[in-house]
C-alpha atoms as a PDB file:
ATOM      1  CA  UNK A   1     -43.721  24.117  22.416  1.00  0.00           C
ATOM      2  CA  UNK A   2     -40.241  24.099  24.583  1.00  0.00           C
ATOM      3  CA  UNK A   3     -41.974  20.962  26.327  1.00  0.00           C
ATOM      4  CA  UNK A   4     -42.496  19.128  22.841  1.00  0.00           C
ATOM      5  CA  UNK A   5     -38.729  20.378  22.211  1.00  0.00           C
ATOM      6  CA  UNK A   6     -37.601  18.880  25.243  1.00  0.00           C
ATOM      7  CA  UNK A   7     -39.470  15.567  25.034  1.00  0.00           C
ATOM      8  CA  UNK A   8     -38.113  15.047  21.508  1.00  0.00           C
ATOM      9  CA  UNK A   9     -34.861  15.870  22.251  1.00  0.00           C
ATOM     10  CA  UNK A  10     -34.879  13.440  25.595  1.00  0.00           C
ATOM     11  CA  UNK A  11     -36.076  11.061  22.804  1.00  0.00           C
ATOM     12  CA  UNK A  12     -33.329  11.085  20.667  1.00  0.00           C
ATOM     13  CA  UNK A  13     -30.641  10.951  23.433  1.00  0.00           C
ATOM     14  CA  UNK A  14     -32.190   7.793  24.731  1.00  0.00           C
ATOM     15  CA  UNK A  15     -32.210   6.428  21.030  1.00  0.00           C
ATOM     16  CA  UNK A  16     -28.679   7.523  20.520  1.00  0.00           C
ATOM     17  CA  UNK A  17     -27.876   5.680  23.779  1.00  0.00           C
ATOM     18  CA  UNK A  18     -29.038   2.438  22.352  1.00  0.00           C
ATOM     19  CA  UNK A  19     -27.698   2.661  19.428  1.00  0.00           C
ATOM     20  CA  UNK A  20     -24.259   2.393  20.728  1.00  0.00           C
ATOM     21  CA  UNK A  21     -22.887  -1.014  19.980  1.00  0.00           C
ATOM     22  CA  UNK A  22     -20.359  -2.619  22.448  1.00  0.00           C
ATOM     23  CA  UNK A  23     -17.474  -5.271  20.702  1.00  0.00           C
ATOM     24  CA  UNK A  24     -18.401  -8.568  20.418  1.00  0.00           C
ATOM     25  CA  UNK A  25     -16.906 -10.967  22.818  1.00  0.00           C
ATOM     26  CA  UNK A  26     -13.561 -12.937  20.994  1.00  0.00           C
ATOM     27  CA  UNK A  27     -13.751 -10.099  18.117  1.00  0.00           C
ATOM     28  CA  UNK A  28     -10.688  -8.340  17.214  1.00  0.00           C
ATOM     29  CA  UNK A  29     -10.925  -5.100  15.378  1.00  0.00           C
ATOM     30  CA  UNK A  30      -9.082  -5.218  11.835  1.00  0.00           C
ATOM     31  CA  UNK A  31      -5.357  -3.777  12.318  1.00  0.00           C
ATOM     32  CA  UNK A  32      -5.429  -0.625  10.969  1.00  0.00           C
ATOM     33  CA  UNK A  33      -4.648   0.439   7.557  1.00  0.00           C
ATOM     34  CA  UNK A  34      -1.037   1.752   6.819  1.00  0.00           C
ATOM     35  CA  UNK A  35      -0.650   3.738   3.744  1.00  0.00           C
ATOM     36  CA  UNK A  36       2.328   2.284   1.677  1.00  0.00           C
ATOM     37  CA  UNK A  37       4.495   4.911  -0.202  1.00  0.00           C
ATOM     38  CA  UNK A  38       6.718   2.630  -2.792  1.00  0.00           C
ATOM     39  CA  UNK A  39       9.186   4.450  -4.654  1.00  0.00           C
ATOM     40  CA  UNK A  40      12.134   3.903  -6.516  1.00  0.00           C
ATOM     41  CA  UNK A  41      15.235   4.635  -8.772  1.00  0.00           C
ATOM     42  CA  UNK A  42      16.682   3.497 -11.439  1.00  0.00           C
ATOM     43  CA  UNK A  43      20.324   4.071 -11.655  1.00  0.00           C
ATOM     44  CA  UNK A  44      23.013   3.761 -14.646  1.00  0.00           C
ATOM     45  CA  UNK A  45      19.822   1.594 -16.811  1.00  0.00           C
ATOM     46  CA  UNK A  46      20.001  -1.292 -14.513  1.00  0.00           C
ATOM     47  CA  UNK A  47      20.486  -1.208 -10.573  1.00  0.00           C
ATOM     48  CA  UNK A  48      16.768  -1.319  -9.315  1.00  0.00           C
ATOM     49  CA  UNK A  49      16.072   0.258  -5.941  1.00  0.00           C
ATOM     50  CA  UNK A  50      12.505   0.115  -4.497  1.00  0.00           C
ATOM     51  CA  UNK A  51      11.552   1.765  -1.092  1.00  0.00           C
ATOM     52  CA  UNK A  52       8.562   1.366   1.308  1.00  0.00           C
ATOM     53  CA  UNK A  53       8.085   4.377   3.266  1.00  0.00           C
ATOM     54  CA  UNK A  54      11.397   5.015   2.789  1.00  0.00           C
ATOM     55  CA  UNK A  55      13.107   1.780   4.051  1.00  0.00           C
ATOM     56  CA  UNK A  56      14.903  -0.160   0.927  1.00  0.00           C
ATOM     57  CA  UNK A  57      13.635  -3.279   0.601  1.00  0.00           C
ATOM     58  CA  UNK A  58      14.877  -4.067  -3.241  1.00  0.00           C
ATOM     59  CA  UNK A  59      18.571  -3.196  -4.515  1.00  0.00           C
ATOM     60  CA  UNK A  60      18.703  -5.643  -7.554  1.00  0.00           C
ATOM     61  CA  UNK A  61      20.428  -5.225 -11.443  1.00  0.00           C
ATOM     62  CA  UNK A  62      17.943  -5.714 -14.489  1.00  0.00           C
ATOM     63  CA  UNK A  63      19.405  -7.980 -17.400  1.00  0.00           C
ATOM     64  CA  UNK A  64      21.792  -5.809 -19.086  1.00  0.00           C
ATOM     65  CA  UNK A  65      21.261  -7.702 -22.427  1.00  0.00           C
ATOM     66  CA  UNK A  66      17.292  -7.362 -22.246  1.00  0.00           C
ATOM     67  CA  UNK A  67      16.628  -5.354 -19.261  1.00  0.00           C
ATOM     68  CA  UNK A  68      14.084  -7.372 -17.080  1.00  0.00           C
ATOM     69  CA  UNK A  69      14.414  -9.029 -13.763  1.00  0.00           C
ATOM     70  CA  UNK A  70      12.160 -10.552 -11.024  1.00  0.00           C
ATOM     71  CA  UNK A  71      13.204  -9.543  -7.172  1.00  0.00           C
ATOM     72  CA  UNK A  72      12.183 -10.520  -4.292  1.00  0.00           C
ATOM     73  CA  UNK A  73      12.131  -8.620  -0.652  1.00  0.00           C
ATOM     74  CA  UNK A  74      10.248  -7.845   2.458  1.00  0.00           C
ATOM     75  CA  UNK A  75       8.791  -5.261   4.317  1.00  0.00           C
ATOM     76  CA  UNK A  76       7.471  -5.674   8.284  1.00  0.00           C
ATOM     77  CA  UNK A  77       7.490  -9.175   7.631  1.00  0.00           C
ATOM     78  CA  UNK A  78       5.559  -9.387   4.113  1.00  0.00           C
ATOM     79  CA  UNK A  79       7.111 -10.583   1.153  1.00  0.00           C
ATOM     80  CA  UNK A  80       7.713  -7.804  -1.612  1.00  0.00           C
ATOM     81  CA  UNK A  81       8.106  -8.550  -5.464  1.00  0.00           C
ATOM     82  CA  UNK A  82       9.192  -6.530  -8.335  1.00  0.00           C
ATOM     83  CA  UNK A  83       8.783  -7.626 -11.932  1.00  0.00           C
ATOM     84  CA  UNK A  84      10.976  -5.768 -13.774  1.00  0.00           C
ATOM     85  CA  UNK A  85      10.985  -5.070 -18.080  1.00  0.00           C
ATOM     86  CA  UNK A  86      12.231  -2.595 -19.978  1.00  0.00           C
ATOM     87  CA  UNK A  87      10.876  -1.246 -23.792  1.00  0.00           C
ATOM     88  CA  UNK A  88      13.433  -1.806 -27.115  1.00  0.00           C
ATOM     89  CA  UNK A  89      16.130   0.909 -26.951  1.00  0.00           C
ATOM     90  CA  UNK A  90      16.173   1.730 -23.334  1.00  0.00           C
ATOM     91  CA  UNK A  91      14.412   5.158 -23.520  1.00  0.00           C
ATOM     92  CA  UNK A  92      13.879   7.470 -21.023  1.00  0.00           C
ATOM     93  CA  UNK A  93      10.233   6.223 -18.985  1.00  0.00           C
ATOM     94  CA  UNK A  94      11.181   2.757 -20.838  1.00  0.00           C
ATOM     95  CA  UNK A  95      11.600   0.478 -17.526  1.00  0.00           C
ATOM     96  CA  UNK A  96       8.357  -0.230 -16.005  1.00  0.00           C
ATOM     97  CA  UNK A  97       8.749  -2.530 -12.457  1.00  0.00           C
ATOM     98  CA  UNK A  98       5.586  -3.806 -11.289  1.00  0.00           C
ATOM     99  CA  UNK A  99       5.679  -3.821  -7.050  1.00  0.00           C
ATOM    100  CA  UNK A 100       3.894  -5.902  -4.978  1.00  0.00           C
ATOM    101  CA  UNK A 101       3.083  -6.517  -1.337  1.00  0.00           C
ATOM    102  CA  UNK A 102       1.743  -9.288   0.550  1.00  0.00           C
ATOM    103  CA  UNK A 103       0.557 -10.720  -3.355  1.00  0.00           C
ATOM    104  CA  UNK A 104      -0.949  -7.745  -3.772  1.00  0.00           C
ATOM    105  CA  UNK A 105      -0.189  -5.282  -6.648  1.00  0.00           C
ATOM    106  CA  UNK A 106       0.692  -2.211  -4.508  1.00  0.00           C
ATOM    107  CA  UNK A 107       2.076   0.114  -7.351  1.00  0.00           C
ATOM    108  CA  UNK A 108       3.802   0.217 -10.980  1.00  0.00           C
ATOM    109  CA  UNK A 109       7.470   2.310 -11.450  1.00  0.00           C
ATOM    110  CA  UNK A 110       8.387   4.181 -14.733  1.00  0.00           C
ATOM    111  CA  UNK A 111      11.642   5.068 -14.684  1.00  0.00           C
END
């Protein structure tokens, strides 16, 4: 029985072997993925601030008569938007900025 064991596990190291895959010649691995933290503040109802991993990269107003605004930044050399709108009456959780990255919707703000 330990010869069986041994034989089958001699077996499955040689498989394993194989199985490794080496890169493919002119390939390039993917860059890898960075996690984006986007936050932001809203202070006195209209000065916008929007951070990626904590480096500002939007420091706009909204509208003061209807409290919307589209800004533009960048972060590591990718263009950053905010669309920016604000609910009737300017209650508390009533601005709502839409962020994104690269053209791609990265996160919505409440404020």
């Amino acid at each position: 029985m330990l010869t069986k064991f041994t034989f089958c596990a001699t077996v499955a190291l040689v498989c394993a072997g194989c199985a490794n895959v080496s890169p493919v010649p002119g390939h390039q691995a993917s860059e890898p993925v960075r996690t984006l933290q986007v936050r932001g503040d809203l202070i006195d109802l209209t000065d916008v601030k929007i951070y990626i991993n904590d480096d500002k990269v939007i420091d706009e107003q909204v509208s003061l008569l209807r409290g919307d605004g589209e800004f533009r930044g960048v972060y590591a050399g990718k263009p950053v938007t905010a669309s920016c709108s604000t609910a009737p009456r300017r209650k508390a959780g009533g601005t709502i900025c839409l962020v994104s990255v690269d053209n791609e919707r990265a996160t919505t703000l409440t404020f």
